[in-house]
N, C-alpha and C. Protein backbone atom coordinates (compact mmCIF):
# COMPACT_ATOMS: atom_id res chain seq x y z
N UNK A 1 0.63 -19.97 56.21
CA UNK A 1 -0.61 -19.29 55.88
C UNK A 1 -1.55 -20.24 55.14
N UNK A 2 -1.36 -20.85 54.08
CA UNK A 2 -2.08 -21.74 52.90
C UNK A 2 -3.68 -21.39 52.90
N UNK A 3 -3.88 -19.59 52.70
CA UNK A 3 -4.51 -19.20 52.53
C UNK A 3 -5.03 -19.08 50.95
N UNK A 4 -6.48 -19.53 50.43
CA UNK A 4 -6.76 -19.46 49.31
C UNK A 4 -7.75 -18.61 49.03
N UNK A 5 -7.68 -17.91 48.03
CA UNK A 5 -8.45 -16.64 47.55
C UNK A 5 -9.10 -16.98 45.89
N UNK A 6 -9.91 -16.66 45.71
CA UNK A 6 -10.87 -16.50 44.48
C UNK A 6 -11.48 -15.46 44.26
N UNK A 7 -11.62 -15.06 42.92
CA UNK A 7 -12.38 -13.96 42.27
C UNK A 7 -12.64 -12.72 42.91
N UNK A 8 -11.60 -12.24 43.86
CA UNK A 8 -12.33 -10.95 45.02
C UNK A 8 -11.03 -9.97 44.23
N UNK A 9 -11.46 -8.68 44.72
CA UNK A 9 -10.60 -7.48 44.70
C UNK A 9 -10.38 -6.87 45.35
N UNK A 10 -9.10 -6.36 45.57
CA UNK A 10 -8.32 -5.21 46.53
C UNK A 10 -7.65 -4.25 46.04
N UNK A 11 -8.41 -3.54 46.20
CA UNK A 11 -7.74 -1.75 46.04
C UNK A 11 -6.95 -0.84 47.34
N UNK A 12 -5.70 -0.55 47.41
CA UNK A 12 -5.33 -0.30 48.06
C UNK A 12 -4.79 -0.61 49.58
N UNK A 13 -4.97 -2.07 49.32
CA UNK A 13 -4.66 -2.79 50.73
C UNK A 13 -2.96 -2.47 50.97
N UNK A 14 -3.22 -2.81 52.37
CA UNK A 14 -1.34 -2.01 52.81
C UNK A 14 -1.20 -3.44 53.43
N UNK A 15 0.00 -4.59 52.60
CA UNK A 15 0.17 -6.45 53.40
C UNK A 15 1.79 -6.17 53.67
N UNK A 16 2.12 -4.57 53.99
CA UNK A 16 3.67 -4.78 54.22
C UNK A 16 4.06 -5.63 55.00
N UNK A 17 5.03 -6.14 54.81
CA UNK A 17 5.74 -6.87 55.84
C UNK A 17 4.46 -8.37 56.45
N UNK A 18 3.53 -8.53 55.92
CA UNK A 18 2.72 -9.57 56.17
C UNK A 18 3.68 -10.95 55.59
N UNK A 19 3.21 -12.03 56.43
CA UNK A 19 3.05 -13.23 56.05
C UNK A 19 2.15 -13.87 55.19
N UNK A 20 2.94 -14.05 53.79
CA UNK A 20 2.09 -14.81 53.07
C UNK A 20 2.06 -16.22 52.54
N UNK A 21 3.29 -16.43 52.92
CA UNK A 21 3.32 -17.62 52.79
C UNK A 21 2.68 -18.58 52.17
N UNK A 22 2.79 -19.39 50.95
CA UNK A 22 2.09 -20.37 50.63
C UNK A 22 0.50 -19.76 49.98
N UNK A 23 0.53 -18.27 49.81
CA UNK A 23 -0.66 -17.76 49.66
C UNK A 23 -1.19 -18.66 47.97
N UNK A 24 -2.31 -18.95 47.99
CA UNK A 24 -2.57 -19.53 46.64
C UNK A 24 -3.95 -18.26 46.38
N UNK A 25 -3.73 -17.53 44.60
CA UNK A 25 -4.84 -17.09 44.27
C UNK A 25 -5.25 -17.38 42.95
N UNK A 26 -6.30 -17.18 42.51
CA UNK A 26 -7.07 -17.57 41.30
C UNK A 26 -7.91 -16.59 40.81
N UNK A 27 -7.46 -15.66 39.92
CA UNK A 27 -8.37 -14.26 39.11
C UNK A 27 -8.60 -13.54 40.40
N UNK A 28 -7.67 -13.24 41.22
CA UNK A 28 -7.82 -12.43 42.12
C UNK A 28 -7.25 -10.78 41.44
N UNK A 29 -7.80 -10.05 42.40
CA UNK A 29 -7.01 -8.46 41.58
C UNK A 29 -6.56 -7.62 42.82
N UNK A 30 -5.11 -7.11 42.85
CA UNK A 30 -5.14 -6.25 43.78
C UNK A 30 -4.33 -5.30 42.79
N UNK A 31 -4.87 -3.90 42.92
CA UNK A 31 -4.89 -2.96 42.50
C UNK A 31 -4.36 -2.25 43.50
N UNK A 32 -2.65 -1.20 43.46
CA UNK A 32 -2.11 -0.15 44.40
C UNK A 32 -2.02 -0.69 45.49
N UNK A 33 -1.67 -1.82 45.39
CA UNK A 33 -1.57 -2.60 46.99
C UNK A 33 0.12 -2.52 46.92
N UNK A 34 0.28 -2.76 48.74
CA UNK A 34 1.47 -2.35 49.31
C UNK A 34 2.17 -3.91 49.72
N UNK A 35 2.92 -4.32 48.96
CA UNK A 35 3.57 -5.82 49.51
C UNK A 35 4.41 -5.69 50.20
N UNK A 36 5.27 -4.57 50.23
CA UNK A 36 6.75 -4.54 50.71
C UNK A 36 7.16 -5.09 51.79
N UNK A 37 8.48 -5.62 51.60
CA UNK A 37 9.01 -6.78 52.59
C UNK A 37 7.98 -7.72 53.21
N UNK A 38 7.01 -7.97 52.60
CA UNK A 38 6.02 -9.25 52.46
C UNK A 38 7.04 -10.09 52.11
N UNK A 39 6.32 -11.14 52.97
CA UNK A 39 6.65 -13.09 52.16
C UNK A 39 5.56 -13.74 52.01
N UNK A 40 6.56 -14.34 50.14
CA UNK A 40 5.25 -14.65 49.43
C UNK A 40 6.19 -16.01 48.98
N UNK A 41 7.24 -16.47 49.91
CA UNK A 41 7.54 -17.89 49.41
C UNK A 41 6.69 -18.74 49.12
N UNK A 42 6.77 -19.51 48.49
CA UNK A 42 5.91 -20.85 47.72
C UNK A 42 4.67 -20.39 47.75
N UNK A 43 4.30 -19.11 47.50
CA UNK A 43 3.14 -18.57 46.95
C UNK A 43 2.36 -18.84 45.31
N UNK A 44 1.06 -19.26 45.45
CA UNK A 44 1.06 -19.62 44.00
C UNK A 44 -0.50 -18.58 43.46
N UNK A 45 -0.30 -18.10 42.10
CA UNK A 45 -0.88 -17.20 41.40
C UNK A 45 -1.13 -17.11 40.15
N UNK A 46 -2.72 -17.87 39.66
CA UNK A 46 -3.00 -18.55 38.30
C UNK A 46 -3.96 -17.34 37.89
N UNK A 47 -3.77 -16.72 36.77
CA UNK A 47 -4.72 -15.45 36.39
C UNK A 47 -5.21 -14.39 37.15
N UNK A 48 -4.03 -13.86 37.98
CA UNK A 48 -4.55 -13.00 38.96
C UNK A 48 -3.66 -11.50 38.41
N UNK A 49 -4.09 -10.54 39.00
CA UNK A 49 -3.75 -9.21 38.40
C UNK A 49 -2.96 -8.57 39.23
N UNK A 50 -2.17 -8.24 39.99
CA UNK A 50 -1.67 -6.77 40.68
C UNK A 50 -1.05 -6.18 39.68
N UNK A 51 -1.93 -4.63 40.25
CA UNK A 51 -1.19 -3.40 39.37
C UNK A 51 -0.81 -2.55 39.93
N UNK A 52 -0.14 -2.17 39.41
CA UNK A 52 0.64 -1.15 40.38
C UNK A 52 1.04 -1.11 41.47
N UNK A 53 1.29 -2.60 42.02
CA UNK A 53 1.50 -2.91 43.00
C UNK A 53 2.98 -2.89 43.75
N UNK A 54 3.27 -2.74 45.30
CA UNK A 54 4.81 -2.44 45.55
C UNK A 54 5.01 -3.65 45.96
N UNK A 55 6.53 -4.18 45.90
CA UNK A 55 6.48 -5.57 46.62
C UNK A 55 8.19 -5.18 46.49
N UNK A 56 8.82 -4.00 46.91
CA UNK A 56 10.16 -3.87 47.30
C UNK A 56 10.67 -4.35 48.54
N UNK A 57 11.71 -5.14 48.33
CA UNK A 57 12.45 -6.13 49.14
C UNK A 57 11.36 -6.69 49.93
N UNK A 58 10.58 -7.54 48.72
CA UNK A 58 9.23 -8.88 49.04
C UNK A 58 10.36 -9.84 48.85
N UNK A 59 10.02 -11.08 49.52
CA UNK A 59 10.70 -12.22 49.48
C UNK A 59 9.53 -13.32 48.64
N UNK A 60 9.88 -13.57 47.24
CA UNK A 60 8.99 -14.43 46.40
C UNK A 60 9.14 -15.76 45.87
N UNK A 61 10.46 -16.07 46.87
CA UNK A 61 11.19 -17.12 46.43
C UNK A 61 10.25 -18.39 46.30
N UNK A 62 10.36 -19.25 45.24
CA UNK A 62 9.66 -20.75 45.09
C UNK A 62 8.19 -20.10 44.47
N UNK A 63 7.89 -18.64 44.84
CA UNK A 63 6.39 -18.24 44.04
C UNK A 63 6.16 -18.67 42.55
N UNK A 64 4.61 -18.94 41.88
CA UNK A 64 4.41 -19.24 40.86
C UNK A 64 3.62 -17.93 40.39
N UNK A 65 4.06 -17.93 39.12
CA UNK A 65 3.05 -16.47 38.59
C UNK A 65 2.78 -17.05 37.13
N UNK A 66 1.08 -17.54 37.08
CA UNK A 66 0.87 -18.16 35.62
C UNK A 66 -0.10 -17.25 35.13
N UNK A 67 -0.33 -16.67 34.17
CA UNK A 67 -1.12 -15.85 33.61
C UNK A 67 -1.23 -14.85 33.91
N UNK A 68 -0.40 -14.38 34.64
CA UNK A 68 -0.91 -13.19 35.83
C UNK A 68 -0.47 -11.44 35.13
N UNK A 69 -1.48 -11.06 35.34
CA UNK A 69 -0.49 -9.49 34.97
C UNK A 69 0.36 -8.88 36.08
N UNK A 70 1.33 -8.00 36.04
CA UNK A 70 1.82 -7.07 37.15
C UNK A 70 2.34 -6.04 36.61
N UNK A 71 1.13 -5.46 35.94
CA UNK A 71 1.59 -4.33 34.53
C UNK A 71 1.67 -3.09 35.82
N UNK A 72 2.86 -2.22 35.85
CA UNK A 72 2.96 -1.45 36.64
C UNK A 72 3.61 -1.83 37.73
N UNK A 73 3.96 -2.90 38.44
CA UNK A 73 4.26 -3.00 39.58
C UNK A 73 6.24 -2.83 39.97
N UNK A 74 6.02 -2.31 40.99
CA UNK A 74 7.52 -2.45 41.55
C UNK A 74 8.21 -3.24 42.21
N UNK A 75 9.07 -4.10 41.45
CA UNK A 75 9.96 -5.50 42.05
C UNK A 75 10.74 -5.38 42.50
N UNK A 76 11.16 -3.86 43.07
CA UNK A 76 12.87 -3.73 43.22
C UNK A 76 13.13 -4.04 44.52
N UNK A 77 14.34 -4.66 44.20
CA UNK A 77 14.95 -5.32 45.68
C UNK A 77 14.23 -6.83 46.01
N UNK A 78 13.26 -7.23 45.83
CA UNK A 78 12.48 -8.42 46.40
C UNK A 78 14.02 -9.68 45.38
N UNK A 79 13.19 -10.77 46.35
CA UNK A 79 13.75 -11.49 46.06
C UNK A 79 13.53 -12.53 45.48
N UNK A 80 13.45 -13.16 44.06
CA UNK A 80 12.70 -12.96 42.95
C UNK A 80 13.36 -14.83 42.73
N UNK A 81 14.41 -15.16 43.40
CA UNK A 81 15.00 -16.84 42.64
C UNK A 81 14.71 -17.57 43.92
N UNK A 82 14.68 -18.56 43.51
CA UNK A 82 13.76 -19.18 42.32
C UNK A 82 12.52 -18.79 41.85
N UNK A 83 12.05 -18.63 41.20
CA UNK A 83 10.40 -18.40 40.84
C UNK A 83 9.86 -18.47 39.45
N UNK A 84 8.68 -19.40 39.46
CA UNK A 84 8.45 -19.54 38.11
C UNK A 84 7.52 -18.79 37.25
N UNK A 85 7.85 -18.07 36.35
CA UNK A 85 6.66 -16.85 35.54
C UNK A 85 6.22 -17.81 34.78
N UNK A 86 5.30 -17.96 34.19
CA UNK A 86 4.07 -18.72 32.82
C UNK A 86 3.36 -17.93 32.49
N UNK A 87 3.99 -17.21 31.15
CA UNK A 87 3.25 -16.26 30.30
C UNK A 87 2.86 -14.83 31.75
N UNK A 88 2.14 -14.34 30.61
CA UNK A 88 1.67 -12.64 31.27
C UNK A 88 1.60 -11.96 31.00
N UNK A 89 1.42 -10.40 31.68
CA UNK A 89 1.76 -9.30 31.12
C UNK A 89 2.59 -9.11 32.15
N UNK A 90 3.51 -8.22 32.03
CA UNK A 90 4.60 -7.43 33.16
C UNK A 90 5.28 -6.38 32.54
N UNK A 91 4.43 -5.95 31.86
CA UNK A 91 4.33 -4.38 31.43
C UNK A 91 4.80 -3.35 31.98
N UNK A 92 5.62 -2.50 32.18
CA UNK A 92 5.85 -1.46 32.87
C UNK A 92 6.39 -1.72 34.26
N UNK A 93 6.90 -2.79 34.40
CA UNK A 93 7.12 -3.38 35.62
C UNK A 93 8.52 -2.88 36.23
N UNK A 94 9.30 -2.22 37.37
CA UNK A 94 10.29 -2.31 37.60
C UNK A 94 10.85 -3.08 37.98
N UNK A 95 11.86 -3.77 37.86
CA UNK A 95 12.58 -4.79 38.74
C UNK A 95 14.25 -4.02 38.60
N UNK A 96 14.80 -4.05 39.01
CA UNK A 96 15.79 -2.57 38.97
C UNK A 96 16.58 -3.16 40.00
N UNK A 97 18.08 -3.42 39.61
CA UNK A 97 19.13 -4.06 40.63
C UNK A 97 18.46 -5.33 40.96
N UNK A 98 18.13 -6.82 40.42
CA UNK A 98 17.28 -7.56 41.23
C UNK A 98 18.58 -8.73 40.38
N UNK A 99 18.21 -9.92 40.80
CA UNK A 99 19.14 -10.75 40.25
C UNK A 99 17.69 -11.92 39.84
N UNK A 100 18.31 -11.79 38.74
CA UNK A 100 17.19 -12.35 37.72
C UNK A 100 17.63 -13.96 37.04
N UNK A 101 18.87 -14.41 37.47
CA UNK A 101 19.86 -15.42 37.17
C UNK A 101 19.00 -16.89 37.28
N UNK A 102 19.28 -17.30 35.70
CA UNK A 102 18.67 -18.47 35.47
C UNK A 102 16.65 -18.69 35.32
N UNK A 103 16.61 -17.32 35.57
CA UNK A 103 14.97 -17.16 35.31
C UNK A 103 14.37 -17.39 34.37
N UNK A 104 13.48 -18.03 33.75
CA UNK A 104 12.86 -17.84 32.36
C UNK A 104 11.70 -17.00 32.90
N UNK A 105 11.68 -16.15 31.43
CA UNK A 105 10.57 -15.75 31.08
C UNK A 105 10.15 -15.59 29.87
N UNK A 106 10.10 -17.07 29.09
CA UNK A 106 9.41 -16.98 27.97
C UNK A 106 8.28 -16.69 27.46
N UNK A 107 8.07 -15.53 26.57
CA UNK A 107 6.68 -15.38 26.48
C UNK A 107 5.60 -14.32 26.86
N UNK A 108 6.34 -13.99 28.15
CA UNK A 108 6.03 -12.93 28.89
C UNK A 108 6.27 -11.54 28.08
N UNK A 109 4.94 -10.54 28.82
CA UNK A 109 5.36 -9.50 27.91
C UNK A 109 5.90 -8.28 29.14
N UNK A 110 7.08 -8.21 28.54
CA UNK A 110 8.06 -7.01 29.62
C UNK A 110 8.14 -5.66 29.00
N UNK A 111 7.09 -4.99 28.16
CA UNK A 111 7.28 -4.29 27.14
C UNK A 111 7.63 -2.91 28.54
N UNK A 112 8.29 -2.10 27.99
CA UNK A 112 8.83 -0.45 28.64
C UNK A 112 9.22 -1.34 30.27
N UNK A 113 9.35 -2.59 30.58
CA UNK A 113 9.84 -2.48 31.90
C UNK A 113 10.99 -2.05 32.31
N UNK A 114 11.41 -1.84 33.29
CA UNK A 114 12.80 -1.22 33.57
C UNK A 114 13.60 -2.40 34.08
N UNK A 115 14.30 -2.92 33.55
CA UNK A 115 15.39 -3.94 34.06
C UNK A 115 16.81 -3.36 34.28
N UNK A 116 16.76 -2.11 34.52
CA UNK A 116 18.05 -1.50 34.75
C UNK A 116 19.16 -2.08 35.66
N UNK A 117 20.22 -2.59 35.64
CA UNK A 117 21.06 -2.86 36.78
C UNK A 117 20.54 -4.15 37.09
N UNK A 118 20.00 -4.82 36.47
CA UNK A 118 19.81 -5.94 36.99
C UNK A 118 20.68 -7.33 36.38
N UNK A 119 20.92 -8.39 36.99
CA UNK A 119 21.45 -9.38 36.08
C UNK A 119 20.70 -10.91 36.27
N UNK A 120 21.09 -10.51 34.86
CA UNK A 120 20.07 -12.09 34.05
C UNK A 120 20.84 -12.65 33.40
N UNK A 121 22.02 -13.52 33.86
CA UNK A 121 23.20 -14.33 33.76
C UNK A 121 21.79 -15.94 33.31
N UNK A 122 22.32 -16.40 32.03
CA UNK A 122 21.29 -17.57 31.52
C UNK A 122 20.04 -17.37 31.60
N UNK A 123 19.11 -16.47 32.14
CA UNK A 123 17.88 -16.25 32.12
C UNK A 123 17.35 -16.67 30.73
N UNK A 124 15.83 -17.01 30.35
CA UNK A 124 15.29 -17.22 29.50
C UNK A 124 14.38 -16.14 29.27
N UNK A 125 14.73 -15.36 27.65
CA UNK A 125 13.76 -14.43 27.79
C UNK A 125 12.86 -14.66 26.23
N UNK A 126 12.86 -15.93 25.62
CA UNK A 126 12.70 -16.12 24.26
C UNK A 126 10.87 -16.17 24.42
N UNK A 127 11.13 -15.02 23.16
CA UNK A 127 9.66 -14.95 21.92
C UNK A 127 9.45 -13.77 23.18
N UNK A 128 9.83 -12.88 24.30
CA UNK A 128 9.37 -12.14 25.32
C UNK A 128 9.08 -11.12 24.27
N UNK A 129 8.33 -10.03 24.99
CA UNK A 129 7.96 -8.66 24.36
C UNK A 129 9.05 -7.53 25.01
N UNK A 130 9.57 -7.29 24.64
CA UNK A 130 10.86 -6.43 25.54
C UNK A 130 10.88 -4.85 24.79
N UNK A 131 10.00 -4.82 24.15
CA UNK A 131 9.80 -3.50 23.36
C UNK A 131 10.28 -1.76 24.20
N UNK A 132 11.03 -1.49 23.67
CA UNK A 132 10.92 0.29 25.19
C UNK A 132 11.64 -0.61 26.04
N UNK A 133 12.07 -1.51 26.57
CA UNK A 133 12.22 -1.89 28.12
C UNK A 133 13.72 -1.25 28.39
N UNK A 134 13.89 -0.65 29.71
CA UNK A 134 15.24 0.02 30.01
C UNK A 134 16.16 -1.60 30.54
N UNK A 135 17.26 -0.99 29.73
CA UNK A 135 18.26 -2.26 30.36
C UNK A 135 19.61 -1.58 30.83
N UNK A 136 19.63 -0.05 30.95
CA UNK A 136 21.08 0.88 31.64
C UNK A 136 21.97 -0.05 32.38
N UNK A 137 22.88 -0.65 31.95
CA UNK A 137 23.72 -1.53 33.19
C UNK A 137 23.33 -2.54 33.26
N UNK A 138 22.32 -3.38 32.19
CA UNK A 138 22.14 -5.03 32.83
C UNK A 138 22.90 -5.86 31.90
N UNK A 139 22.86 -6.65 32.96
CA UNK A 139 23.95 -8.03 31.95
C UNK A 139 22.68 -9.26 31.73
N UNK A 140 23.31 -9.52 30.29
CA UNK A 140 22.57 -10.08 29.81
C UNK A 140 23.35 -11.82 29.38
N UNK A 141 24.21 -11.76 30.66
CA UNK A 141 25.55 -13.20 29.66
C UNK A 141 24.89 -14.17 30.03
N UNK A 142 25.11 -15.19 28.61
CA UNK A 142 24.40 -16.32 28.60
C UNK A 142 22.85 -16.42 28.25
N UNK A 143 21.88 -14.82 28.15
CA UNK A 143 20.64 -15.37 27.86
C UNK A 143 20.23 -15.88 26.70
N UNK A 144 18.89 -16.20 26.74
CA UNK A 144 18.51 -16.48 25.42
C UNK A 144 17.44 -15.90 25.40
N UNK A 145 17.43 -14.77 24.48
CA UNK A 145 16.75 -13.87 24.01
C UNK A 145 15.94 -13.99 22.25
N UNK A 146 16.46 -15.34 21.90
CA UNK A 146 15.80 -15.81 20.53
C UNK A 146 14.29 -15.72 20.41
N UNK A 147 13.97 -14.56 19.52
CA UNK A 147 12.62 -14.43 19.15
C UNK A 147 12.11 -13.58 19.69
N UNK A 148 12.62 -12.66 20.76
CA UNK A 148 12.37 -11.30 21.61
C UNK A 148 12.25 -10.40 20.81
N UNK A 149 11.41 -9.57 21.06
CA UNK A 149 11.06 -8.16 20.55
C UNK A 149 11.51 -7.16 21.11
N UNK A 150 12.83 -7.03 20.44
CA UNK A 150 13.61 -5.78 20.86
C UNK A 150 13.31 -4.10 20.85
N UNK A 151 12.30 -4.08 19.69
CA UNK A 151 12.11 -2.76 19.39
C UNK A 151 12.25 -1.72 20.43
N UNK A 152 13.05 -0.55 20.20
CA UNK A 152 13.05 0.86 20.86
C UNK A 152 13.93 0.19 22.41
N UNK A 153 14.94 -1.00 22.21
CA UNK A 153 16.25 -1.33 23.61
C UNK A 153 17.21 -0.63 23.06
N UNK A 154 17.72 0.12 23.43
CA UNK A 154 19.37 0.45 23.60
C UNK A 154 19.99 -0.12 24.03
N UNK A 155 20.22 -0.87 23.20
CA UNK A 155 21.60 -2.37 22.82
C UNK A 155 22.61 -2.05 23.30
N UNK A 156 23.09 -0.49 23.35
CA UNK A 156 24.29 0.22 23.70
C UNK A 156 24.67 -0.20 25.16
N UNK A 157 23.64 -0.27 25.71
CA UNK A 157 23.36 0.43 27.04
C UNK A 157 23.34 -0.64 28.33
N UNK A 158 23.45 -2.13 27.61
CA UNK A 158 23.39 -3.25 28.19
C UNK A 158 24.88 -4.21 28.06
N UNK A 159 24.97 -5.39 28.75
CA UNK A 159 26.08 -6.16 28.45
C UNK A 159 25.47 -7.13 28.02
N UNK A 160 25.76 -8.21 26.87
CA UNK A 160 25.46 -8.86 25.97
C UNK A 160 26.58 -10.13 25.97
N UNK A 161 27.45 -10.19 26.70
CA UNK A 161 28.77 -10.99 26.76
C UNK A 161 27.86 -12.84 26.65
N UNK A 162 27.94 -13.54 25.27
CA UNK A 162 27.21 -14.70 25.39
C UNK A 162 26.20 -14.98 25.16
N UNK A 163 25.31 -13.78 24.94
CA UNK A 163 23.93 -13.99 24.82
C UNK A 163 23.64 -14.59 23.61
N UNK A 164 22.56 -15.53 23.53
CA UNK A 164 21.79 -15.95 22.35
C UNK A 164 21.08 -15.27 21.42
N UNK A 165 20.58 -15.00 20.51
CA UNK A 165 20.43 -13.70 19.51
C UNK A 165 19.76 -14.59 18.55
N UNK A 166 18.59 -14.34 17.30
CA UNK A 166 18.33 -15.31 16.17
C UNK A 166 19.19 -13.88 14.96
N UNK A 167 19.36 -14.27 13.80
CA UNK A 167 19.58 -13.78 12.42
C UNK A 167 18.86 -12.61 13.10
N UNK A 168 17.71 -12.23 13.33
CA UNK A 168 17.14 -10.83 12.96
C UNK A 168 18.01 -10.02 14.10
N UNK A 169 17.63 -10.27 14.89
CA UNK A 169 17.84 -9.86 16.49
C UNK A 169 19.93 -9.23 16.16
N UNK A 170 20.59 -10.62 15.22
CA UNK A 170 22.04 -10.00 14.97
C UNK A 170 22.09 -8.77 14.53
N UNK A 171 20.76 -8.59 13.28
CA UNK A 171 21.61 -7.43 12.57
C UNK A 171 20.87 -5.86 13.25
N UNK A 172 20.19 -6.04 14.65
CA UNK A 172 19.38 -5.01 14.97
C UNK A 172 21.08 -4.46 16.08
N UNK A 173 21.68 -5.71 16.44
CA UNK A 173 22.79 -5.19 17.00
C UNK A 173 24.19 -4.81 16.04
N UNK A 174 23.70 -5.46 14.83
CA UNK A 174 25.02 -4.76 13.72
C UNK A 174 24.50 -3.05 13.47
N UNK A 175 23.42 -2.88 13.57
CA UNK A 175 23.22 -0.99 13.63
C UNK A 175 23.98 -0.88 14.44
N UNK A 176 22.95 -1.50 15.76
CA UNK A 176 23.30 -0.38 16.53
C UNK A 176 24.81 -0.31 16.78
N UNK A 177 25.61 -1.18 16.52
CA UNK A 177 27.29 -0.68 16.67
C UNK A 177 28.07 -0.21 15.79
N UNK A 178 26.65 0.09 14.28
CA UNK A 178 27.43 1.12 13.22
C UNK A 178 27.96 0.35 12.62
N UNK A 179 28.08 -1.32 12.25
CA UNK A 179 28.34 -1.73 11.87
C UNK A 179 27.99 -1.97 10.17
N UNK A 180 28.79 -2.24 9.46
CA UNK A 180 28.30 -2.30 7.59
C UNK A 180 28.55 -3.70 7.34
N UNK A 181 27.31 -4.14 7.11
CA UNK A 181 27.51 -5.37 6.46
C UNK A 181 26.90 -5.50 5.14
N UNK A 182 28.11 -6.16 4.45
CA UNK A 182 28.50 -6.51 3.04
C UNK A 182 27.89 -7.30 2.30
């Protein structure tokens, strides 16, 4: 494709199952657009917006996402490794059962997203906004989560086997396991 886009908007476009290949955009916005089972390999995306956008079982492998919001959007199933995030918002975002392994996302804000069932085996999630975010069933072994904003996670509710943690972040998990420290 090595199709390039600037400053335009799309509301409601339907690119299921399109070829995107190599798509490059710049402060582009698509708003309620339909990606699903789109390919967006080595796709690249510097300050651009989708919201609320679907991109279930999208193939995004080698994609770049730098500044970009995808507050609202649904990731589930796509296929998400390799790919590099740089900063953002990803707010409210589902990604739900996705394999998230070795990903960073430092920085990024994942506040109420749903990462349910998903695994993020070494992923990088340090200084992230993770505030509200559902983690029911995700494994979290090996991340590094130093400097994340945990507020309102159910610690309970996740696997933690390895993960990186700073002093604060320890004693938000010594509550929550009822733990008394002396």
């Amino acid at each position: 494709t090595d199709a390039q886009l600037g400053g335009v908007r799309f509301v409601g476009g339907a690119y299921a199952g399109a070829d995107l290949i190599e798509l490059r955009t710049r402060g582009v916005v698509f708003e309620d657009c339909d990606f699903s089972h789109a390919r967006l390999s080595s796709s690249e995306h510097i300050g651009s917006a989708f919201l609320r956008c679907t991109f279930r079982d999208a193939v995004l492998r080698d994609a770049v996402f730098d500044g970009c919001k995808l507050s609202g959007s649904d990731l589930s199933g796509a296929v998400l490794r390799p790919m590099r995030v740089v900063g953002g918002d990803w707010s409210y975002v589902t990604i739900r059962g996705s394999d998230l392994t070795d990903l960073d996302f430092s920085g990024v804000k994942l506040a109420e997203a749903d990462l349910s069932e998903s695994t993020l085996h070494s992923a990088v999630l340090r200084d992230c906004d993770l505030r509200h975010a559902r983690v029911h069933h995700t494994d979290f072994a090996d991340a590094d989560l130093r400097g994340a904003d945990l507020e309102g996670v159910d610690l309970l509710a996740a696997s933690w086997r390895g993960t990186h943690v700073d002093l604060a972040q320890s004693g938000l998990f010594a509550i929550a396991l009822g733990l008394v420290v002396d």
